[in-house]
C-alpha atoms as a PDB file:
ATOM      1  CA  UNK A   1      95.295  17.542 -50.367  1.00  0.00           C
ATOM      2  CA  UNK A   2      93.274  20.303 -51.567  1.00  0.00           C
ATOM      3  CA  UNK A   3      91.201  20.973 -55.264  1.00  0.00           C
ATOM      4  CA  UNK A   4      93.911  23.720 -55.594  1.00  0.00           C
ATOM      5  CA  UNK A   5      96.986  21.629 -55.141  1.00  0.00           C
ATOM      6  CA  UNK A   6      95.652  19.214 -57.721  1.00  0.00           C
ATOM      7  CA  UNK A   7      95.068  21.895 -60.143  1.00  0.00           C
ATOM      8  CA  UNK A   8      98.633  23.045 -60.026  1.00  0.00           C
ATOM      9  CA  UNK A   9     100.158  19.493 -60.943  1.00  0.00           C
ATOM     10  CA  UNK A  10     100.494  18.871 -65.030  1.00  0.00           C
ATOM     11  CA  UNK A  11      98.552  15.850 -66.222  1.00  0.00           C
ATOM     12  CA  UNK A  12     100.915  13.506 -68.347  1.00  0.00           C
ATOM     13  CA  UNK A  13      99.840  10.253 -70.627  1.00  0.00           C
ATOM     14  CA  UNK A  14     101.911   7.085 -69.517  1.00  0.00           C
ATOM     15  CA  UNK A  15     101.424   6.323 -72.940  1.00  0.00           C
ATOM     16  CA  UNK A  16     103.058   8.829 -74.770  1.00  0.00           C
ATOM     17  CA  UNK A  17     104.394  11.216 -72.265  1.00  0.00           C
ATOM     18  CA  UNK A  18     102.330  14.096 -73.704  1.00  0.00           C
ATOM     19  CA  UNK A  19     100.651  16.876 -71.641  1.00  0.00           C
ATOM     20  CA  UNK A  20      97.040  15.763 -71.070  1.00  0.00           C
ATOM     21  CA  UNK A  21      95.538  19.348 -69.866  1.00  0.00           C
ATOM     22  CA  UNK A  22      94.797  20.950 -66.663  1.00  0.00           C
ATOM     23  CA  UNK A  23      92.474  20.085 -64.001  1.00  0.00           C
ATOM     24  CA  UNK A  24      89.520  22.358 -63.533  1.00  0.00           C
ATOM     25  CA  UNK A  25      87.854  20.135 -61.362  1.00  0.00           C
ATOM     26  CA  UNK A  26      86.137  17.034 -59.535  1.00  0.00           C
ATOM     27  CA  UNK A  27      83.314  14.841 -59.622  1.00  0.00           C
ATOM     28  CA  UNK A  28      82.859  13.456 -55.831  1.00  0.00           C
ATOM     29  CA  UNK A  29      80.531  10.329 -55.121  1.00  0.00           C
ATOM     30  CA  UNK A  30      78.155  12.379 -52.945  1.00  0.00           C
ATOM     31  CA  UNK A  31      77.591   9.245 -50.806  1.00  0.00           C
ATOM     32  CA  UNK A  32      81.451   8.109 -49.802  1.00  0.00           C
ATOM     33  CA  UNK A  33      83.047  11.400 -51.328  1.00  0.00           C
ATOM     34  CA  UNK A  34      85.217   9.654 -53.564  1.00  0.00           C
ATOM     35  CA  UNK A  35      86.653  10.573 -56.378  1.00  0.00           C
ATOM     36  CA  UNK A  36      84.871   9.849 -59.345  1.00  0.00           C
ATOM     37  CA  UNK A  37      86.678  11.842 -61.904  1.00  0.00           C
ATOM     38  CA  UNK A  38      88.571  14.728 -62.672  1.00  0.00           C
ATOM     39  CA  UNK A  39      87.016  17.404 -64.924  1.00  0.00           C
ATOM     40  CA  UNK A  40      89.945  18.759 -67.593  1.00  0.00           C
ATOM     41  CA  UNK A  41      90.463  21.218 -69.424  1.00  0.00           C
ATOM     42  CA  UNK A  42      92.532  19.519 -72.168  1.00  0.00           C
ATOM     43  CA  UNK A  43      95.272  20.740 -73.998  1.00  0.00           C
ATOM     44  CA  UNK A  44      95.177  21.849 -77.350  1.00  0.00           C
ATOM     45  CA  UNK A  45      98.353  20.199 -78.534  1.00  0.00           C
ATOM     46  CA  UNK A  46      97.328  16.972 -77.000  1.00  0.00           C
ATOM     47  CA  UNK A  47      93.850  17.184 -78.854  1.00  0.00           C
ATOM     48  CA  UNK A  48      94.543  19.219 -81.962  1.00  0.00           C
ATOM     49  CA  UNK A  49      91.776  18.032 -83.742  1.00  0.00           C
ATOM     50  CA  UNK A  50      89.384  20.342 -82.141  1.00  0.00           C
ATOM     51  CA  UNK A  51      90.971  23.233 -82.811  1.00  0.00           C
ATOM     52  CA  UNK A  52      89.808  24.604 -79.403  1.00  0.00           C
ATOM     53  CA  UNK A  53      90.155  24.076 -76.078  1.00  0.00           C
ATOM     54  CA  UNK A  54      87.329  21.419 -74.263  1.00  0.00           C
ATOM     55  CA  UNK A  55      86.567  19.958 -71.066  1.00  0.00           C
ATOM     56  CA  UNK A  56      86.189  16.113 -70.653  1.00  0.00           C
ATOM     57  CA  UNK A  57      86.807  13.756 -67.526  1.00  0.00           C
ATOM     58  CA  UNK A  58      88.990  11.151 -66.434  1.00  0.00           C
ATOM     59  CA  UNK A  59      88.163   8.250 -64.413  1.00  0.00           C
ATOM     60  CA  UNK A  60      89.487   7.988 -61.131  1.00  0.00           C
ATOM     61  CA  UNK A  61      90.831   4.242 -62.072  1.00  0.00           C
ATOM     62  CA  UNK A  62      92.802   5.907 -65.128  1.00  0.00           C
ATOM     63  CA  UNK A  63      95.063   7.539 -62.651  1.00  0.00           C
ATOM     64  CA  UNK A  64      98.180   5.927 -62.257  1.00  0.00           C
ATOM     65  CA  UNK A  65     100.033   8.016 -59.718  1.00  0.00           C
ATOM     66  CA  UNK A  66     100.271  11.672 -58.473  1.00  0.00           C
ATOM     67  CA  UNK A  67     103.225  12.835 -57.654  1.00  0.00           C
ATOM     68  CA  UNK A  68     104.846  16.389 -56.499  1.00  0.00           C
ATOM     69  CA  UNK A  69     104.631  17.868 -59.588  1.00  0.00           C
ATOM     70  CA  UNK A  70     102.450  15.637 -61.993  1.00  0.00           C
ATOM     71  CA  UNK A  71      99.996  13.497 -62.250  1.00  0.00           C
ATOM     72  CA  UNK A  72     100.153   9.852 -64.474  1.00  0.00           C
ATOM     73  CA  UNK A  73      97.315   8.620 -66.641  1.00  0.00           C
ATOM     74  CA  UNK A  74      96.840   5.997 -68.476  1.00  0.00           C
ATOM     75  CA  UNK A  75      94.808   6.763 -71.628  1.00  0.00           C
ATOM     76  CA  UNK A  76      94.872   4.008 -73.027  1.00  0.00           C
END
């Protein structure tokens, strides 16, 4: 799977079923090239508060499951 095809799936919250944000990129373990996290941009409706869009990252473990079309994640 490629950077590209991850970045075209949406990012939903098991939680609450809300859109998370989009993927803007990865954080790789540069010794096993891993997956540490994805970088996000997240989406203003999920994250009002700010006002503004901003990037944060979620944890490899917090992914649930990737599927065709989205990607589950438990922000718990």
């Amino acid at each position: 799977m490629l950077l590209s095809d991850l970045q075209n799936k949406t990012l939903i919250s098991i939680i609450d079923g809300k859109n998370i944000g989009n993927i803007v990129d990865i954080r790789l373990d540069e010794k096993t090239g891993n997956i540490i996290s994805f970088v996000v941009e997240e989406n203003r409706r999920a994250f009002s508060f700010t006002g503004k869009n901003s990037a944060s990252e979620i944890k490899w473990e917090n992914i649930k499951k990737i599927g065709e079309d989205v990607i589950l994640v438990n922000m718990y």
